[in-house]
Protein backbone atom coordinates (compact mmCIF):
# COMPACT_ATOMS: atom_id res chain seq x y z
CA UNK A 1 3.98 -16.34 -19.50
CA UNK A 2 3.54 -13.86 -16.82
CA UNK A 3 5.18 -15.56 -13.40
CA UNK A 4 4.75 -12.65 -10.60
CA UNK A 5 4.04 -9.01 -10.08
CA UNK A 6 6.93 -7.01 -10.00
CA UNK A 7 5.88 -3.94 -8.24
CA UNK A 8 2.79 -1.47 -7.84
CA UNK A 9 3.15 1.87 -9.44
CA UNK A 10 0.99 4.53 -7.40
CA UNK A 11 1.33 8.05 -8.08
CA UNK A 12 2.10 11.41 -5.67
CA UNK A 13 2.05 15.13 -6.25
CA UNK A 14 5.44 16.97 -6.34
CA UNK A 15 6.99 17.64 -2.64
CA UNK A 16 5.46 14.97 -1.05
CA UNK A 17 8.04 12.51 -0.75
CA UNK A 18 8.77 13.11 2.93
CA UNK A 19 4.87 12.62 3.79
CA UNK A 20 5.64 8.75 1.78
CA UNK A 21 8.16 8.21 3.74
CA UNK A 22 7.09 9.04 7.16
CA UNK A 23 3.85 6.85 5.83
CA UNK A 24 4.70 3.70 3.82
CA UNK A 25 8.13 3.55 6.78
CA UNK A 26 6.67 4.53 9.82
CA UNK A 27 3.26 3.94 9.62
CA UNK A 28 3.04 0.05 6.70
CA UNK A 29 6.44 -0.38 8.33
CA UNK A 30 7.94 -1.14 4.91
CA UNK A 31 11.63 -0.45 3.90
CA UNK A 32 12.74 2.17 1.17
CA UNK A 33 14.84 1.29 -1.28
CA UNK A 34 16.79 3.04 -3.66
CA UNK A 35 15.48 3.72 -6.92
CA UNK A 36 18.11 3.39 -9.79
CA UNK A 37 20.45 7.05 -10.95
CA UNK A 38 18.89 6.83 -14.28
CA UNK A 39 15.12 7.69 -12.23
CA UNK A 40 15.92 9.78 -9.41
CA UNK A 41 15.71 12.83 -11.08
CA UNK A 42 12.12 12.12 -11.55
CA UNK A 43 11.50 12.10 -7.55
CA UNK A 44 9.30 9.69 -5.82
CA UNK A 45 10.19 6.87 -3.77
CA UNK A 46 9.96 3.16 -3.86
CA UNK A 47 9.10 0.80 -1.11
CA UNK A 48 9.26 -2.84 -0.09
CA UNK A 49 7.97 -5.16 2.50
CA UNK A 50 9.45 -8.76 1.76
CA UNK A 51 8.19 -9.54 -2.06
CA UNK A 52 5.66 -6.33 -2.54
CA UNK A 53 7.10 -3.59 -4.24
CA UNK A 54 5.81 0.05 -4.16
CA UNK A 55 6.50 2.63 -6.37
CA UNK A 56 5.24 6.21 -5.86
CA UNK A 57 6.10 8.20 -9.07
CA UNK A 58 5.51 12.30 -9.08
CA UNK A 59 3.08 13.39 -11.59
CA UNK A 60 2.48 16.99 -11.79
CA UNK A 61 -1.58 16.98 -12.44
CA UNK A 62 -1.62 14.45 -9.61
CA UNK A 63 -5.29 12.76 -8.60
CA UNK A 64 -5.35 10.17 -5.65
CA UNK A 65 -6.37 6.53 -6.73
CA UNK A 66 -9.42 5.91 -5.10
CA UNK A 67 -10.73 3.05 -6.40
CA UNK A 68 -7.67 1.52 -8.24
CA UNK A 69 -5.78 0.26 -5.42
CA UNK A 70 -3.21 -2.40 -4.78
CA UNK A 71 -4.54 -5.04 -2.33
CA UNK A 72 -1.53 -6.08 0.25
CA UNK A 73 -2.22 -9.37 2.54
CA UNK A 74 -0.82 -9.02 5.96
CA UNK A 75 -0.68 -11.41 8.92
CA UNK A 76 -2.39 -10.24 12.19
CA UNK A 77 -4.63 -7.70 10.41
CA UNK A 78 -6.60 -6.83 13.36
CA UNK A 79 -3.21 -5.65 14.84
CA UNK A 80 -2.18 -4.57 11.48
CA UNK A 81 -5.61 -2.33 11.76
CA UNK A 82 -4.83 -1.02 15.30
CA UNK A 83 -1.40 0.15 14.13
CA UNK A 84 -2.50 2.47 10.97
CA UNK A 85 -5.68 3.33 13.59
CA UNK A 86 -3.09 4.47 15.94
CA UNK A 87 -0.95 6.60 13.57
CA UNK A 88 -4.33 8.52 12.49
CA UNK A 89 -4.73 6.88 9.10
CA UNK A 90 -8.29 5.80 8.25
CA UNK A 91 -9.70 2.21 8.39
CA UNK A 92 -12.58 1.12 7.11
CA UNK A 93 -13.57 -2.51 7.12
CA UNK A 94 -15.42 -4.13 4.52
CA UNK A 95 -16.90 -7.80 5.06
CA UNK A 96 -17.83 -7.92 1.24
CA UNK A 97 -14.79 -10.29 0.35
CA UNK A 98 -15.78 -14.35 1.39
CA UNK A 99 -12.94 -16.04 2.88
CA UNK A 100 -10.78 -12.85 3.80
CA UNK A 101 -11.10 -10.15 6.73
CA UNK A 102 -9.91 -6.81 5.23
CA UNK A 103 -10.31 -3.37 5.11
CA UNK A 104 -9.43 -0.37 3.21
CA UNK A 105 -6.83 2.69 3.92
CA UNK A 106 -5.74 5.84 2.25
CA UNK A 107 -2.07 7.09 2.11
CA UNK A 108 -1.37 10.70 2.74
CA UNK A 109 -1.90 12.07 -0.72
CA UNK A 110 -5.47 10.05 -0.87
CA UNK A 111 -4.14 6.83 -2.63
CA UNK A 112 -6.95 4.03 -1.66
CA UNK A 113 -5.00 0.87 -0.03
CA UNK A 114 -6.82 -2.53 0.15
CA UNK A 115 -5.19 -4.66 3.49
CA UNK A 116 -6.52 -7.76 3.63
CA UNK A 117 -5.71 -11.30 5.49
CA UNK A 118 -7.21 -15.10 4.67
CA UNK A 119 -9.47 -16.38 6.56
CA UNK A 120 -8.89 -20.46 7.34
CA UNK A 121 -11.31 -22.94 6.23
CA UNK A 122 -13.76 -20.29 4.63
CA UNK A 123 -14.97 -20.55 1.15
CA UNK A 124 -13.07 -18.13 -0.88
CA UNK A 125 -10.01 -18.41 0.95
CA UNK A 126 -6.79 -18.79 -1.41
CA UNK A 127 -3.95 -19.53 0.67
């Protein structure tokens, strides 16, 4: 029986860990973690905000995800939109989803991220 989702593989091209870090750290405000010795050597970095895992693996004939994506709920996502908005990443809302506000991003290397926040008392909503 499958219980939870560990993490969120995404893919990057080689060299760009620093751009991830400045990114999912300064910009999602997430925390990097350490991935094991064993998978170092591959490069990449891992991320984590609470219980959501990201993994960004380096694969040489690298494309962007952009329409795959992992969807990440947030609280205060109008704030949460005003802070990527700020740093100069790209938002662009979408009103398609009943019950939720959200809207989508991109990550420096073009990876498509879906933010998205409950709405209270709305059909759809799941919380």
């Amino acid at each position: 029986m499958i219980t939870a989702v560990d993490h969120v593989q995404l893919t990057a091209p080689p060299g760009s860990e620093e751009r991830l870090r400045t990114y999912y750290v300064g910009v999602l405000g997430m925390t990097e973690i350490p991935k094991p010795p064993a998978l170092a050597g591959r490069g990449g970095c891992w991320f984590r905000a609470g219980t959501v895992e990201l993994h960004l693996g380096i694969e040489e004939d690298f494309r962007p995800g952009t329409k795959a994506h992992p969807g990440l709920r947030v609280t205060g996502i109008e704030r949460y939109a005003a802070r990527l908005t700020a740093h100069g990443a790209p938002v662009e809302w979408d009103e398609e989803l009943p019950g939720h506000r959200r809207f989508h991003s991109y990550d420096p290397v073009g990876n498509r991220l879906e933010f998205l926040e409950p709405v209270t008392g709305e059909p759809g909503t799941t919380v």
